[in-house]
C-alpha atoms as a PDB file:
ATOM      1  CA  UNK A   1     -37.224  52.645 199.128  1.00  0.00           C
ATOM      2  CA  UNK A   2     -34.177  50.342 199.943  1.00  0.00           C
ATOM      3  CA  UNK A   3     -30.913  51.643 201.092  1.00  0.00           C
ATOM      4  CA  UNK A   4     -28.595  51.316 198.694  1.00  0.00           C
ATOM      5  CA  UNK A   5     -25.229  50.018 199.823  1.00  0.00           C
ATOM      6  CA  UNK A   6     -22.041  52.329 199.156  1.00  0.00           C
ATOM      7  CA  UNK A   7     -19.506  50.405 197.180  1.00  0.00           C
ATOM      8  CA  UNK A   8     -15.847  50.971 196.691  1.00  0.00           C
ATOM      9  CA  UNK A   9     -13.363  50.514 193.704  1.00  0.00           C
ATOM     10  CA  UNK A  10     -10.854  48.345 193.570  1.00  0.00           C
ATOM     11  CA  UNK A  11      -7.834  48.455 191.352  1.00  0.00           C
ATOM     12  CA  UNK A  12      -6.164  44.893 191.057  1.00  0.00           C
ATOM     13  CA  UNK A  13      -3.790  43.583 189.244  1.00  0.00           C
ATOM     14  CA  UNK A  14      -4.428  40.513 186.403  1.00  0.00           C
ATOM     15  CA  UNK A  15      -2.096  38.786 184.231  1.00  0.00           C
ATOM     16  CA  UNK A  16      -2.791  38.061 180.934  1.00  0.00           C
ATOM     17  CA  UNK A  17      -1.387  35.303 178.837  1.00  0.00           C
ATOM     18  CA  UNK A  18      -1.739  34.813 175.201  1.00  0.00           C
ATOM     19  CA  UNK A  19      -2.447  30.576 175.234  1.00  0.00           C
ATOM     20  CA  UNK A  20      -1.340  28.258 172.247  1.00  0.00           C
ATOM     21  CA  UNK A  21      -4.901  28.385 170.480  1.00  0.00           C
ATOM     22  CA  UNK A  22      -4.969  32.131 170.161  1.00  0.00           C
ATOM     23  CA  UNK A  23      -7.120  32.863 173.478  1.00  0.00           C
ATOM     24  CA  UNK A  24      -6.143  35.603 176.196  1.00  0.00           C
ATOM     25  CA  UNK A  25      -6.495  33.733 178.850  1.00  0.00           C
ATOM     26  CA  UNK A  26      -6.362  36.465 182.577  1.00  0.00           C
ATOM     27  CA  UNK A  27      -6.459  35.989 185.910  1.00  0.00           C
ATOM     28  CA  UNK A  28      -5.922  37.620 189.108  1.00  0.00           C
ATOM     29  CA  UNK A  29      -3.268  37.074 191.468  1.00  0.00           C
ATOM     30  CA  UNK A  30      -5.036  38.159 194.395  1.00  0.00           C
ATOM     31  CA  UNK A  31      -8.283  36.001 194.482  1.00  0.00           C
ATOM     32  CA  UNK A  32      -8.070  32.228 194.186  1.00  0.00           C
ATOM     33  CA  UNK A  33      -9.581  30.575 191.262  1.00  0.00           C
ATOM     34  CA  UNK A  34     -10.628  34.000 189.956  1.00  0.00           C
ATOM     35  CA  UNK A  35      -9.085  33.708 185.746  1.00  0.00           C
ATOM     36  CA  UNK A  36     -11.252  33.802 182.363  1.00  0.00           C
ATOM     37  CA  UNK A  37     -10.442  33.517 178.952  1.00  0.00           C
ATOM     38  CA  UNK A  38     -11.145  35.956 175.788  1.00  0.00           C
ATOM     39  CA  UNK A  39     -10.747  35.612 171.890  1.00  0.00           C
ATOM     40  CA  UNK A  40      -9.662  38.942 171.893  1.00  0.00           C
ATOM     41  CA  UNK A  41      -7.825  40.981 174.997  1.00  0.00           C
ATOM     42  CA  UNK A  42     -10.869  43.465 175.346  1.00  0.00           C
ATOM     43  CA  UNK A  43     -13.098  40.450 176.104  1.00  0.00           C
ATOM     44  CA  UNK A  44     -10.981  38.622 178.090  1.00  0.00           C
ATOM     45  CA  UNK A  45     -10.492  41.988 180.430  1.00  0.00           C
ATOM     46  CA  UNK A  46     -14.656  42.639 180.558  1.00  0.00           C
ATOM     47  CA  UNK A  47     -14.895  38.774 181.175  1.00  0.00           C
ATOM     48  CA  UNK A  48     -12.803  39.277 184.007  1.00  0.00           C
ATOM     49  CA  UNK A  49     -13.637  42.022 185.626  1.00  0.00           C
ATOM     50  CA  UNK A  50     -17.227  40.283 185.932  1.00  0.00           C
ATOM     51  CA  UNK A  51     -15.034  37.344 187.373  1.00  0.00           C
ATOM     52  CA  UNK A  52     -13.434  39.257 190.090  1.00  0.00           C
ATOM     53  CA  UNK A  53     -16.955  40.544 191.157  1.00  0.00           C
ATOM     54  CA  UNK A  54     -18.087  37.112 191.169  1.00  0.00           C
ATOM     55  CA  UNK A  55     -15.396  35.849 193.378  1.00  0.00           C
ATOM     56  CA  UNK A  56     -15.806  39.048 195.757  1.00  0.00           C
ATOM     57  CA  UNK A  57     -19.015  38.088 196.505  1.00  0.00           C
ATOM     58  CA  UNK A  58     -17.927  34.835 197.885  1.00  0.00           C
ATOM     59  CA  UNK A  59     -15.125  36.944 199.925  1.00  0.00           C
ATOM     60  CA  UNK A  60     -15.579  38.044 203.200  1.00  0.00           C
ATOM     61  CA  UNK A  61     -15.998  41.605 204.568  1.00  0.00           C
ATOM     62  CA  UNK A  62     -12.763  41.448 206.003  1.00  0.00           C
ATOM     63  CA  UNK A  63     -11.256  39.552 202.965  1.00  0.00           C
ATOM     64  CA  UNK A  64     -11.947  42.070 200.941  1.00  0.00           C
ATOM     65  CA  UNK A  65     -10.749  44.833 203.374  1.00  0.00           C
ATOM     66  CA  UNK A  66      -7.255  43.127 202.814  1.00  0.00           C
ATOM     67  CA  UNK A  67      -7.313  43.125 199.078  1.00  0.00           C
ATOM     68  CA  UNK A  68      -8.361  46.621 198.579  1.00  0.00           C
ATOM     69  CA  UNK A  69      -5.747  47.831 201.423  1.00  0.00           C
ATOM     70  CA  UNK A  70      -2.560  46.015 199.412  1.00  0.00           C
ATOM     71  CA  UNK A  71       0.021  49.225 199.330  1.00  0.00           C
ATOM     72  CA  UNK A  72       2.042  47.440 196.398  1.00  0.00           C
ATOM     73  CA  UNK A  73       2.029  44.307 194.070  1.00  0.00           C
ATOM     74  CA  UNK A  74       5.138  43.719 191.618  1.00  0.00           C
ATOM     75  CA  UNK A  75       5.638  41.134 189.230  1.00  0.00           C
ATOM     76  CA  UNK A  76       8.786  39.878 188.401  1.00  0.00           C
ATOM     77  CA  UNK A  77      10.312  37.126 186.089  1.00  0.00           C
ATOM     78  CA  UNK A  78      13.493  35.043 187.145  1.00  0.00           C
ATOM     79  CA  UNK A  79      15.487  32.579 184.751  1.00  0.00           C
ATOM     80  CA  UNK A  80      16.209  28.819 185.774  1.00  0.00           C
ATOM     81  CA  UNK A  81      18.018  26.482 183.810  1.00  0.00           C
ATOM     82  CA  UNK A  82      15.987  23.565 182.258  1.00  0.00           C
END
């Protein structure tokens, strides 16, 4: 019988954007190229949650060590003149 391996959850944060044809379109922050896109915000966030386990595959051991051990993440919006 094989082993199976213990696995760990990870809470990370994604930003979602509403694009100009109607799509959510979500990504997250923390892994690079790791975004999808949903017609409706509950697919876009099941879409990407198989997305981030995707691109944790293709992460290191220690790679992922970092992510999950991330004590805080903030966003924050600034204003520029144009």
């Amino acid at each position: 019988m094989a082993k199976k391996s213990k696995t760990t959850k990870l809470t990370l944060p994604v930003i979602v954007e509403k694009d100009e044809d109607g799509f959510y379109v979500v990504e997250c922050p923390l892994l690079k190229s790791c975004y999808t896109q949903g017609k409706t915000l509950d697919e876009a966030l099941r879409n990407i949650r198989e997305v981030i386990e995707l691109c944790l595959e293709e992460e290191s051991e220690d790679e992922v060590y970092d992510i999950a051990h991330i004590q805080e993440f903030s966003f924050h919006t600034v204003a520029v003149e144009v």
